[in-house]
C-alpha atoms as a PDB file:
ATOM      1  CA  UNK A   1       0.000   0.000   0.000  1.00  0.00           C
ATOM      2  CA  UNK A   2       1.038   3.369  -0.735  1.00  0.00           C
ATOM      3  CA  UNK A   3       2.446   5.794   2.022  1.00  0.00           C
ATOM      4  CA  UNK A   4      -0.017   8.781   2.216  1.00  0.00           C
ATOM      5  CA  UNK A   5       2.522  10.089   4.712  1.00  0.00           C
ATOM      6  CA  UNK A   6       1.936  14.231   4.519  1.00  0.00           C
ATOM      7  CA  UNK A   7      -0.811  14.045   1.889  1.00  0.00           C
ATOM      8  CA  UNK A   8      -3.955  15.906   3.206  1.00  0.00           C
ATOM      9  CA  UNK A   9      -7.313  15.072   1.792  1.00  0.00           C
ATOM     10  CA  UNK A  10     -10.589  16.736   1.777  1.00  0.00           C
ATOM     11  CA  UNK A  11     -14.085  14.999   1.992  1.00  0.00           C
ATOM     12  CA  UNK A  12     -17.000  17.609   0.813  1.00  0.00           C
ATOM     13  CA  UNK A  13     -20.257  16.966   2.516  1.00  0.00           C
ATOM     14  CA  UNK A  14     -23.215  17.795   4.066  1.00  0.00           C
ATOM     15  CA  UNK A  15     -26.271  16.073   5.221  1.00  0.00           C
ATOM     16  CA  UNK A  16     -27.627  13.328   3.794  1.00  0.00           C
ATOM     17  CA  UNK A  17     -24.377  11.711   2.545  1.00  0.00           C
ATOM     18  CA  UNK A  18     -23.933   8.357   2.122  1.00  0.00           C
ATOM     19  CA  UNK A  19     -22.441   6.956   5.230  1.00  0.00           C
ATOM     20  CA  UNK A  20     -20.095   4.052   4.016  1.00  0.00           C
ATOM     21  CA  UNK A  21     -18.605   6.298   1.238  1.00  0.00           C
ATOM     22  CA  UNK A  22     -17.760   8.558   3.867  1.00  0.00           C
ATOM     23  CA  UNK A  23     -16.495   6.222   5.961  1.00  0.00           C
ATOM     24  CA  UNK A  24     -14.741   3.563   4.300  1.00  0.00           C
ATOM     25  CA  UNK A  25     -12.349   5.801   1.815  1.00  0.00           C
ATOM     26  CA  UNK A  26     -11.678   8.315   4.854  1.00  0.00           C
ATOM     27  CA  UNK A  27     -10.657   4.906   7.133  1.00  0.00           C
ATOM     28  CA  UNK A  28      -8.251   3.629   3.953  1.00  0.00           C
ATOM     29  CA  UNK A  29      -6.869   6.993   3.418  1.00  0.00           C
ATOM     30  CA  UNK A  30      -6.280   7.436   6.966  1.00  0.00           C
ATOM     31  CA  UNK A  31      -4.903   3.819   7.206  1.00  0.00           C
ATOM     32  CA  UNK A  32      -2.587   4.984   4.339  1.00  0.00           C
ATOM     33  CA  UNK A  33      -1.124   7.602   6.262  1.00  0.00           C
ATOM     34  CA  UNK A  34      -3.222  10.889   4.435  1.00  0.00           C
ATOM     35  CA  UNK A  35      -4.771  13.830   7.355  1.00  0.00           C
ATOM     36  CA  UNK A  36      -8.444  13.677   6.369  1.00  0.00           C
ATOM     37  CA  UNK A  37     -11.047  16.514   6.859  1.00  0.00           C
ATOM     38  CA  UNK A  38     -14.712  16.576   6.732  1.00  0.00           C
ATOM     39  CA  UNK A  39     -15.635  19.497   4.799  1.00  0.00           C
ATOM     40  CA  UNK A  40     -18.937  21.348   4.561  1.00  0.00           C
ATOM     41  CA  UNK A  41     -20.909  23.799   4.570  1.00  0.00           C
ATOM     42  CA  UNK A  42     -21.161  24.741   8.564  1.00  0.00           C
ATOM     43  CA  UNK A  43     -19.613  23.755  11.337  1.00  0.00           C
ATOM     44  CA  UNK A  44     -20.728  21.250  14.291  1.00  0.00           C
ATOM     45  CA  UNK A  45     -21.639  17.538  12.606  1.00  0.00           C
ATOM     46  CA  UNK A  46     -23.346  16.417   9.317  1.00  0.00           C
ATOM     47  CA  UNK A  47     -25.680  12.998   9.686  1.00  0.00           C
ATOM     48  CA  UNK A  48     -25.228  10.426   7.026  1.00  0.00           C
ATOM     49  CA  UNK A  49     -27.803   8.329   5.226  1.00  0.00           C
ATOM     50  CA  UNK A  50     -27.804   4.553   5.378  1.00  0.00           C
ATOM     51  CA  UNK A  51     -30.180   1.774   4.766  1.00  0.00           C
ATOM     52  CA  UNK A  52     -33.338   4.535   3.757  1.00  0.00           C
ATOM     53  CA  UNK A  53     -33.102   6.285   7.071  1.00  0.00           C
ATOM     54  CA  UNK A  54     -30.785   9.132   9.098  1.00  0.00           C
ATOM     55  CA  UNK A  55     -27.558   7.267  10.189  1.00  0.00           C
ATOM     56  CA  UNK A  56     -24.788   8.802  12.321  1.00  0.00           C
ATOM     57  CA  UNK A  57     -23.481  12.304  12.404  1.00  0.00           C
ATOM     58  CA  UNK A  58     -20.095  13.101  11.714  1.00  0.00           C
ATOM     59  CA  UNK A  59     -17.588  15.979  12.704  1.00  0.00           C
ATOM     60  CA  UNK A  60     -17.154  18.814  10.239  1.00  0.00           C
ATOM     61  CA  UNK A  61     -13.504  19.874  10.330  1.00  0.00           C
ATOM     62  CA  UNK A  62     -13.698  22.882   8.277  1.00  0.00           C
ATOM     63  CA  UNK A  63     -16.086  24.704   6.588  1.00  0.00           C
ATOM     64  CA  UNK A  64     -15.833  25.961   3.160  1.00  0.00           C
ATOM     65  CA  UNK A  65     -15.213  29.499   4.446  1.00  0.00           C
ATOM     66  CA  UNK A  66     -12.235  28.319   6.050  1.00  0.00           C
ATOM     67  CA  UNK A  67     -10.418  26.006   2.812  1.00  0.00           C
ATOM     68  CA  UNK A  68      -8.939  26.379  -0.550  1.00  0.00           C
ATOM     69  CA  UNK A  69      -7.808  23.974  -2.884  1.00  0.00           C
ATOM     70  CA  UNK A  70      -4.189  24.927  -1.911  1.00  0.00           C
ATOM     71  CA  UNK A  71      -4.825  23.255   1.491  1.00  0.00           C
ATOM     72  CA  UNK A  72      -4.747  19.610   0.418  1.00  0.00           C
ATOM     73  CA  UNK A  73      -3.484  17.145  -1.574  1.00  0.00           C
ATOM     74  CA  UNK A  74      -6.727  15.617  -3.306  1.00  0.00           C
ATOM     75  CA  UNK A  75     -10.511  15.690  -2.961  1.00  0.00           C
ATOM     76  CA  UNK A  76     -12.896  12.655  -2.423  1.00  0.00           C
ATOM     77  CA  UNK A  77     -16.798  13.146  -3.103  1.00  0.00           C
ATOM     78  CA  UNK A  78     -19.488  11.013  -1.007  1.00  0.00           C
ATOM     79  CA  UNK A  79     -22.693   9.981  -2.801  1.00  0.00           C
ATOM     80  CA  UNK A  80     -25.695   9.317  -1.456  1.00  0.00           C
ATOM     81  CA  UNK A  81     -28.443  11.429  -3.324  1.00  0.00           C
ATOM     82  CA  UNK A  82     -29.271  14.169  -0.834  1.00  0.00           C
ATOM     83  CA  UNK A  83     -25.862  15.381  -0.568  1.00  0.00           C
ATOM     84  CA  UNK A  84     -24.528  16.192  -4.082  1.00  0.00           C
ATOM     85  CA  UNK A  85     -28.120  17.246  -4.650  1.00  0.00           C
ATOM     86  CA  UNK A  86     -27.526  19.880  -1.658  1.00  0.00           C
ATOM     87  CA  UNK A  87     -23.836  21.042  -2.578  1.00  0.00           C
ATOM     88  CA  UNK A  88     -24.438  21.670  -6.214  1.00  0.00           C
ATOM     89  CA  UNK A  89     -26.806  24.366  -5.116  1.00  0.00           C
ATOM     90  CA  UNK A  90     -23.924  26.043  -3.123  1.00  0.00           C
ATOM     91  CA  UNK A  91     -21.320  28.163  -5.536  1.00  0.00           C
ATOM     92  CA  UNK A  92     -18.981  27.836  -2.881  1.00  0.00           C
ATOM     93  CA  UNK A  93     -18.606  24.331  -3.135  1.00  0.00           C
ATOM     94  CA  UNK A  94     -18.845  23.918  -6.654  1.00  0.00           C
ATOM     95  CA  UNK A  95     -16.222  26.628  -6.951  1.00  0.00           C
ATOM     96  CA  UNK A  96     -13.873  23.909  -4.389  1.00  0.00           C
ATOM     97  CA  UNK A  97     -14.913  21.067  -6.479  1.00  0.00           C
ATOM     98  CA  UNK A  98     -13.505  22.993 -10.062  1.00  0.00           C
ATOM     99  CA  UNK A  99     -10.503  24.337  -8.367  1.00  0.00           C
ATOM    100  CA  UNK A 100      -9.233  20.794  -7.777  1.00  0.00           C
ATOM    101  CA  UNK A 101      -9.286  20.088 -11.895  1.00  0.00           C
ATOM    102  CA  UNK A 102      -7.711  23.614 -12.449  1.00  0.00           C
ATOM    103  CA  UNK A 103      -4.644  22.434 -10.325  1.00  0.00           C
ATOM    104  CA  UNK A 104      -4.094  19.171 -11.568  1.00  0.00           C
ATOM    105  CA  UNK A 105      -5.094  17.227  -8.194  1.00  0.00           C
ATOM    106  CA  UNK A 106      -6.879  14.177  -8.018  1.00  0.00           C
ATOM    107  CA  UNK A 107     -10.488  14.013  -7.461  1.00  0.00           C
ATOM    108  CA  UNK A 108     -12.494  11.034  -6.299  1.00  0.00           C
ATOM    109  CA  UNK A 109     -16.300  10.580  -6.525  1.00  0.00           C
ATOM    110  CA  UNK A 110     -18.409   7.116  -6.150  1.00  0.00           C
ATOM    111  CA  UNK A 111     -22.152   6.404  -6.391  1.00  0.00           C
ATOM    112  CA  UNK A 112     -24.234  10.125  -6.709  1.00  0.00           C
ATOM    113  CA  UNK A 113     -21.051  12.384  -6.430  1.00  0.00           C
ATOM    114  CA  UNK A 114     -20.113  12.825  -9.909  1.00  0.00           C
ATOM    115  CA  UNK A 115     -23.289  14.984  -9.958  1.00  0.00           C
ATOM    116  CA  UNK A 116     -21.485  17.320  -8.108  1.00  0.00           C
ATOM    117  CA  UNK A 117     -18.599  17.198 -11.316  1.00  0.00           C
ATOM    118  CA  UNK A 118     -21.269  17.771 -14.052  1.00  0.00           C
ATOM    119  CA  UNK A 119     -22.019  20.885 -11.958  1.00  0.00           C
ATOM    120  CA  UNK A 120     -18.995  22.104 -11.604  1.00  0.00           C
ATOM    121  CA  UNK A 121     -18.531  21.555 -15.474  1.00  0.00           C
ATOM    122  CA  UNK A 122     -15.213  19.310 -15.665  1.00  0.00           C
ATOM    123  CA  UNK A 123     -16.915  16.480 -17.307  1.00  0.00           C
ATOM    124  CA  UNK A 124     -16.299  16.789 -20.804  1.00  0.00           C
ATOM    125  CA  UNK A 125     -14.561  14.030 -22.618  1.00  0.00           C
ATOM    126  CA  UNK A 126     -13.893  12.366 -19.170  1.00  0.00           C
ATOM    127  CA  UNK A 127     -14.426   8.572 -18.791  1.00  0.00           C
ATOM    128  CA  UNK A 128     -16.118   7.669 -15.484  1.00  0.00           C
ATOM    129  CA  UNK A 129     -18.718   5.674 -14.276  1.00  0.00           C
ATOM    130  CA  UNK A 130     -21.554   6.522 -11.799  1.00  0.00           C
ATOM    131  CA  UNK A 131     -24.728   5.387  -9.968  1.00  0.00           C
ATOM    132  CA  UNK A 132     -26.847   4.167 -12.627  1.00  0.00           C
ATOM    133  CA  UNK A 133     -29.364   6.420 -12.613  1.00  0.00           C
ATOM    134  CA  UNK A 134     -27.614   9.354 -12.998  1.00  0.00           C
ATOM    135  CA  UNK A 135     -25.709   8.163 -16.331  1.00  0.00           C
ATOM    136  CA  UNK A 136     -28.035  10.472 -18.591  1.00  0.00           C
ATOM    137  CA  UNK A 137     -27.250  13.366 -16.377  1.00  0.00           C
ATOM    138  CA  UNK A 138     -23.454  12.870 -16.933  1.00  0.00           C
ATOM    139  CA  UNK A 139     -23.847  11.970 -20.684  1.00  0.00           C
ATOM    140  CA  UNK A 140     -25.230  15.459 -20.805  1.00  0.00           C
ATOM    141  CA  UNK A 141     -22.577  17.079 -18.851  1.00  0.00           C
ATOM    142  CA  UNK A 142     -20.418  15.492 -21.642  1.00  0.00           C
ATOM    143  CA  UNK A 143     -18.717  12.660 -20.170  1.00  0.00           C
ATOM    144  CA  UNK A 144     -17.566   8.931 -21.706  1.00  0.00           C
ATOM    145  CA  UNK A 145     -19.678   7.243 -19.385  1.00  0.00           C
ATOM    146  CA  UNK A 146     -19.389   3.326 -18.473  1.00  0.00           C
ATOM    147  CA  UNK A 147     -20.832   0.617 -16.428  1.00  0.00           C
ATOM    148  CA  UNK A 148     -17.458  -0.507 -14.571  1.00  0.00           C
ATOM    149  CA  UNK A 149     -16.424  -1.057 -10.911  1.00  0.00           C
ATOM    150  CA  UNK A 150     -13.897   1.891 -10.596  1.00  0.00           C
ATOM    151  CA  UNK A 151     -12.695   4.210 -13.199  1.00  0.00           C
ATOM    152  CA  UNK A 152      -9.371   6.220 -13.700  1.00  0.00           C
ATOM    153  CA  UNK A 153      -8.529   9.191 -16.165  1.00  0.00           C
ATOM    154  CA  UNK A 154      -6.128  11.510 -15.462  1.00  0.00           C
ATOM    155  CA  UNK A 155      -6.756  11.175 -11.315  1.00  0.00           C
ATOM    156  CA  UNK A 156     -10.481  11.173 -11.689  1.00  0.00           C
ATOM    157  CA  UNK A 157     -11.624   8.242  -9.946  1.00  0.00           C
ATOM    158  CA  UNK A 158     -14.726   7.804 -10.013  1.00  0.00           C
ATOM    159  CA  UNK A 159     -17.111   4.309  -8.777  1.00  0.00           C
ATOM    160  CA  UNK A 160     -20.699   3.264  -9.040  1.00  0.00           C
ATOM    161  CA  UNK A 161     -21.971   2.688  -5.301  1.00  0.00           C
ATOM    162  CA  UNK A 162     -20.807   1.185  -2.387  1.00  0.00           C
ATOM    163  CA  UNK A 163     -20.137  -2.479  -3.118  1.00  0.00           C
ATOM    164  CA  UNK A 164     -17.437  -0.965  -5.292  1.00  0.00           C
ATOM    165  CA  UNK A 165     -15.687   0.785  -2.304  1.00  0.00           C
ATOM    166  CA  UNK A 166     -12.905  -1.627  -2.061  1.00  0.00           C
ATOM    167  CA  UNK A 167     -11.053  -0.956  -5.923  1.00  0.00           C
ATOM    168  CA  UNK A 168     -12.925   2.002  -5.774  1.00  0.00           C
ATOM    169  CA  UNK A 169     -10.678   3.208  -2.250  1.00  0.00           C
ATOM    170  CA  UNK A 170      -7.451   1.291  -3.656  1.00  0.00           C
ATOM    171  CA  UNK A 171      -7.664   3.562  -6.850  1.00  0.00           C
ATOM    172  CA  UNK A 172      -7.910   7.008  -4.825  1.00  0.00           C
ATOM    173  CA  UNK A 173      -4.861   5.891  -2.395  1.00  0.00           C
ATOM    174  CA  UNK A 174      -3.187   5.367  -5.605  1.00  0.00           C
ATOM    175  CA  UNK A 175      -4.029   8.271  -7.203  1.00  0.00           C
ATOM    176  CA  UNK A 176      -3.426  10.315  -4.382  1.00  0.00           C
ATOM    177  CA  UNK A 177       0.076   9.165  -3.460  1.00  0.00           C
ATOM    178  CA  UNK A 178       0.897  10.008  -7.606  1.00  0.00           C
ATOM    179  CA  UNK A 179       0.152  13.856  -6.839  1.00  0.00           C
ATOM    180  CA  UNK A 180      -1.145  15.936  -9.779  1.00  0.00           C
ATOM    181  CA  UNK A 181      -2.096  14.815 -13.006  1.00  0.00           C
ATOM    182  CA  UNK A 182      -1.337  17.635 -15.623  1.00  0.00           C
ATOM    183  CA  UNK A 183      -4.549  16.100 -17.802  1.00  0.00           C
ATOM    184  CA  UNK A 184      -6.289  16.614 -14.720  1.00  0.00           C
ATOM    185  CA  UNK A 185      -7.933  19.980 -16.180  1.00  0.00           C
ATOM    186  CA  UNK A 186     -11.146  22.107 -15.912  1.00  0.00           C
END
């Protein structure tokens, strides 16, 4: 496994997230040696989503008011469908999301989180995969998309939902410890 050792990654959410791809990437990062934060909008805790109902909250560690791009490493995107239907809405964190592409840093998003990518526009000619349901939505937004466990291009990573967590974690440690990706564009 690849030593995250000094690599800081951020995870944007807010409520509604889904909780195992919250969980389970920010555990393997943080078993990898990265300095994860919980991102959001406000401070205090965010509750995740799991199994149709509220699950557990979780600690913000910034907000966006207090981050830039130039704080961390990489970004990783939670699905669920209430929170990348929630942060799209918010310039702020679409403005995070497309700062990431502009400086070449990887990006990860599984399940509904690429939604968040067609908003902040950095979809076109990409190859990436999604939650089914949303594959129209990033068709539109101009992207090559597939029906495969995990996805790579250019430090995009992007995975379908959470069954796919386990390549789908392996490829963002991976990406991550590689640093920027000069394809990695806006």
């Amino acid at each position: 496994m690849e030593n995250l050792n000094k690599k800081r990654v951020a995870i944007l959410a807010t409520n509604g997230f889904e909780e195992s791809e919250l969980r389970e990437p920010k555990a393997a990062l943080e078993k990898a040696g990265a300095e994860v934060h919980i991102v959001s909008e406000k401070s205090g805790t965010i509750k995740s989503w799991t199994d149709g109902n509220w699950g557990s909250e979780y600690k913000v560690d910034k907000t966006l008011d207090d981050v830039s791009q130039k704080d961390y490493h990489a970004l990783m995107l939670p699905g669920g469908v209430i929170n990348p239907d929630k942060l799209r809405k918010n310039p702020k964190a679409v403005s995070f999301i497309k700062s990431f592409f502009e400086n070449h840093k990887p990006v990860g998003a599984i399940c509904h989180g690429p939604w968040l990518l067609a908003e902040a526009d950095v979809l076109k000619d990409r190859k990436i995969t999604s939650y089914s349901s949303i594959k129209t939505d990033m068709i539109n937004a101009g992207a090559n998309w597939v029906d495969e466990e995990v996805v790579v291009d250019e430090g995009l990573v992007t995975s379908r939902t959470p069954k796919d967590l386990p390549a789908f974690n392996a490829k963002l440690i991976e990406e991550v410890y590689e640093g920027k990706h000069k394809e990695q564009v806006a």
